[in-house]
C-alpha atoms as a PDB file:
ATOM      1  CA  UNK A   1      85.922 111.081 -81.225  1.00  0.00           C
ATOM      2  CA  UNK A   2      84.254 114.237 -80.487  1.00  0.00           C
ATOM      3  CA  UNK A   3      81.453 115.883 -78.897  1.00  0.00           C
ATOM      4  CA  UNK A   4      78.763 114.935 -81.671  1.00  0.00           C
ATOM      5  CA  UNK A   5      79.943 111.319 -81.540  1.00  0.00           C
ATOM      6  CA  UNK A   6      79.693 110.952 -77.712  1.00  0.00           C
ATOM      7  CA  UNK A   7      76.251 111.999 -78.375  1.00  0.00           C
ATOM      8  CA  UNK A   8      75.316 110.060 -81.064  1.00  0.00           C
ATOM      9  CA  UNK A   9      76.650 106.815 -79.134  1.00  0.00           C
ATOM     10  CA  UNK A  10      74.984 107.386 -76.147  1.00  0.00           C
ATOM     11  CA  UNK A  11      77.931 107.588 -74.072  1.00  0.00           C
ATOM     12  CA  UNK A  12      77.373 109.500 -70.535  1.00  0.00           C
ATOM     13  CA  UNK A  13      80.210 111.046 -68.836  1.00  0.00           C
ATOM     14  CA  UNK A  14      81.000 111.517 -65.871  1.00  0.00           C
ATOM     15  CA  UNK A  15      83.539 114.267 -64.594  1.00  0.00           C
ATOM     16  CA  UNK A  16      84.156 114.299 -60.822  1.00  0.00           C
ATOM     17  CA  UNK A  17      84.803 117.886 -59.241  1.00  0.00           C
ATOM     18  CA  UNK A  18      88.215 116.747 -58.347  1.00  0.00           C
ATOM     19  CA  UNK A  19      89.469 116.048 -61.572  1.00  0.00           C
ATOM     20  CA  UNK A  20      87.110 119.234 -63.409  1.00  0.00           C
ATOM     21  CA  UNK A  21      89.877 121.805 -62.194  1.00  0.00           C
ATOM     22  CA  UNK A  22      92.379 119.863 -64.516  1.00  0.00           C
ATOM     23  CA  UNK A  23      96.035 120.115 -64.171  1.00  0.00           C
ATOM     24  CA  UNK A  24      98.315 122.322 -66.288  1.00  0.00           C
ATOM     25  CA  UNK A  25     101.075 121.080 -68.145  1.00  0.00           C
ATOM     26  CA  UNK A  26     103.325 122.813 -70.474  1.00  0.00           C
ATOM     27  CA  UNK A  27     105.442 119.561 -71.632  1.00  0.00           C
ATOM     28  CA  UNK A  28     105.119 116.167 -72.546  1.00  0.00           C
ATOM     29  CA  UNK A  29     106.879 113.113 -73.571  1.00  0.00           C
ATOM     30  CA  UNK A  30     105.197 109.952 -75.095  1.00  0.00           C
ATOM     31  CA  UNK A  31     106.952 106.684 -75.523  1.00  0.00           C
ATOM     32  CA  UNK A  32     105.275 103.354 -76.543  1.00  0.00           C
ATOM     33  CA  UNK A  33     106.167  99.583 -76.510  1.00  0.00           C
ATOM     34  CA  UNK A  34     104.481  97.182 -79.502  1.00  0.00           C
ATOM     35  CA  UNK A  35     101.316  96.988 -77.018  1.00  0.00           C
ATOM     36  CA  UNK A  36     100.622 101.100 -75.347  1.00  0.00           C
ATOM     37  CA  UNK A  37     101.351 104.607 -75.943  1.00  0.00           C
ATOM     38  CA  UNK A  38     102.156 105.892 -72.939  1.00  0.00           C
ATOM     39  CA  UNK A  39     101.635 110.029 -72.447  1.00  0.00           C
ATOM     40  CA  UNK A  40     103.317 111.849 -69.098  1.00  0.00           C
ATOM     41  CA  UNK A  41     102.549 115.374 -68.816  1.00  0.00           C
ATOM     42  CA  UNK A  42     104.577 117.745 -66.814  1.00  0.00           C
ATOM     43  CA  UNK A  43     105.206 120.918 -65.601  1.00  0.00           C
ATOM     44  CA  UNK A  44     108.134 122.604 -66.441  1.00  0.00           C
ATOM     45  CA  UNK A  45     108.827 126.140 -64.534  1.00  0.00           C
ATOM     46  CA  UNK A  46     111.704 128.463 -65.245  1.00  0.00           C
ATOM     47  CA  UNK A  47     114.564 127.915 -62.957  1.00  0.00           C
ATOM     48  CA  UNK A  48     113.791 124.664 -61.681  1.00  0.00           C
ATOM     49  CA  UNK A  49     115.642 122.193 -62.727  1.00  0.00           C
ATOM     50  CA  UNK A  50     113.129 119.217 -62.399  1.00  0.00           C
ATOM     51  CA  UNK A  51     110.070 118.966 -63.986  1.00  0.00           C
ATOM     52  CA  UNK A  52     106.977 116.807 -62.795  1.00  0.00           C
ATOM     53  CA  UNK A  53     105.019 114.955 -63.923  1.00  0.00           C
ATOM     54  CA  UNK A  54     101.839 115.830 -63.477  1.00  0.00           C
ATOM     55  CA  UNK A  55      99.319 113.461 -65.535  1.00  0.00           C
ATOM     56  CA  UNK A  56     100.012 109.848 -67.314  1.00  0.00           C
ATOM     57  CA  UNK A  57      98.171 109.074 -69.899  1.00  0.00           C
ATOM     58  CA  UNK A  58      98.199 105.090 -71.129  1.00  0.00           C
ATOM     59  CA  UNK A  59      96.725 104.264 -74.560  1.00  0.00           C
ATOM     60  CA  UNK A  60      96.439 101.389 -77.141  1.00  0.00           C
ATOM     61  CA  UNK A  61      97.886 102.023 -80.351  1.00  0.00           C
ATOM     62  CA  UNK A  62      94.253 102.460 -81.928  1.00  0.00           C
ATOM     63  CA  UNK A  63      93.242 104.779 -79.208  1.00  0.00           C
ATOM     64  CA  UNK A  64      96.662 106.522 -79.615  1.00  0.00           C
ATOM     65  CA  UNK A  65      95.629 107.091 -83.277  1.00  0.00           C
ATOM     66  CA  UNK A  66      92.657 108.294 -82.919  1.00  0.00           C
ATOM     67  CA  UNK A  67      93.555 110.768 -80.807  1.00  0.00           C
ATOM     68  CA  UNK A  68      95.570 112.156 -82.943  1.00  0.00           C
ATOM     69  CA  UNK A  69      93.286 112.797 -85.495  1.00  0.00           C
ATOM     70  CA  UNK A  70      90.303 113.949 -83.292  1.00  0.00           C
ATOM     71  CA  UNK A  71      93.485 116.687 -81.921  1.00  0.00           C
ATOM     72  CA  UNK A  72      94.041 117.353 -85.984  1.00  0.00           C
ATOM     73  CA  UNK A  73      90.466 117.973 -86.596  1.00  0.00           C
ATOM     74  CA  UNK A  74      90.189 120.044 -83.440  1.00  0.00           C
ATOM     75  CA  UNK A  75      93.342 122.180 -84.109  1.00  0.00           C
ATOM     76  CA  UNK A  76      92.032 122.699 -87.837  1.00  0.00           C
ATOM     77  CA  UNK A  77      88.609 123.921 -86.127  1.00  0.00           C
ATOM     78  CA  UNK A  78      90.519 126.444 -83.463  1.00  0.00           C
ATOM     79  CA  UNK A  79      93.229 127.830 -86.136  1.00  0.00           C
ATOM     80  CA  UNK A  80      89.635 128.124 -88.773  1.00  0.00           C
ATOM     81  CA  UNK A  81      88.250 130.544 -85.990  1.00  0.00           C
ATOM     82  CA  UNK A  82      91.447 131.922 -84.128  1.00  0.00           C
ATOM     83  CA  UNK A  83      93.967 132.055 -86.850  1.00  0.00           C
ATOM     84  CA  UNK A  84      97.167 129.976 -87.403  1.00  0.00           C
ATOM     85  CA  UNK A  85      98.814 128.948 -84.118  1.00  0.00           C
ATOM     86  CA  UNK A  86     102.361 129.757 -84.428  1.00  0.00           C
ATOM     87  CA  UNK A  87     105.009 127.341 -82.933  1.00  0.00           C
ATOM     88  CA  UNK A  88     108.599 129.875 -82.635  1.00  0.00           C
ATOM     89  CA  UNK A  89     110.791 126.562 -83.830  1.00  0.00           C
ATOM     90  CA  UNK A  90     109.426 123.802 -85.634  1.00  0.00           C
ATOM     91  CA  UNK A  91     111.968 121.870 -85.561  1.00  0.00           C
ATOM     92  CA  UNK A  92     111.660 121.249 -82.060  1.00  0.00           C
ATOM     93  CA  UNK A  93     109.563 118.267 -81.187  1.00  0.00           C
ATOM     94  CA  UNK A  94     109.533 118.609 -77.416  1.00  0.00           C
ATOM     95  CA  UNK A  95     106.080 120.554 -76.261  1.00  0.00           C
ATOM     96  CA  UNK A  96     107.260 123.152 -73.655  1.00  0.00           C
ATOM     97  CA  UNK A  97     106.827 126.463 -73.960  1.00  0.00           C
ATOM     98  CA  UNK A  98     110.777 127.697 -73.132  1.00  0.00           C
ATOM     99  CA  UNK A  99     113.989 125.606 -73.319  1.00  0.00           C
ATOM    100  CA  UNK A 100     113.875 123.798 -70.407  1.00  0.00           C
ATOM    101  CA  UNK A 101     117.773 122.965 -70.599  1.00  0.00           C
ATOM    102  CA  UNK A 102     118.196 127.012 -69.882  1.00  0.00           C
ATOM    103  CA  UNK A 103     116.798 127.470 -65.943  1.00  0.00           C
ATOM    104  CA  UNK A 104     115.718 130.492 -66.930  1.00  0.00           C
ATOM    105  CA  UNK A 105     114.020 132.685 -64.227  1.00  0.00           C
END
């Protein structure tokens, strides 16, 4: 769903101040049973050997799906404007932005 749709449906957020500031995560790992995909975001700093978690995110499979397309459409939109974004291995399917196994500092 994006912003046009929100609008379109009527739909009024709210965003309290506390939660506007956001939290930044540079990993994440989603599982899911037969009923919820379930999304933890984390923070992942060189040298540290723990990450944590910062956010979890707890969908239904339909939900689950269609956030993955409005992120598809919205990644087609920034790369249309910004260029490709370039990922340095693609076969890597962990999102973190350094190998986390290396405690680099």
């Amino acid at each position: 769903m994006n912003e046009n749709d929100t609008k379109q449906q009527g739909l009024q957020l709210e965003l309290p101040q506390d939660v506007a500031q956001g939290e930044y995560a540079n990993f994440a790992i989603i599982t899911h049973s037969s009923s919820d995909f379930i999304v933890d975001f984390a923070r992942v700093m060189p040298g540290v050997p723990k990450a944590q978690v910062k956010s979890r995110v707890i969908l239904a499979p339909e939900h689950a799906k269609r956030l993955l397309g409005a992120l598809q459409e919205n990644i087609f939109r920034y790369e249309r404007e910004f260029g490709p974004i370039k990922i340095p291995n693609q076969q890597d399917r962990t999102i973190a932005p350094f190998d986390a196994s290396k405690g680099e500092a």
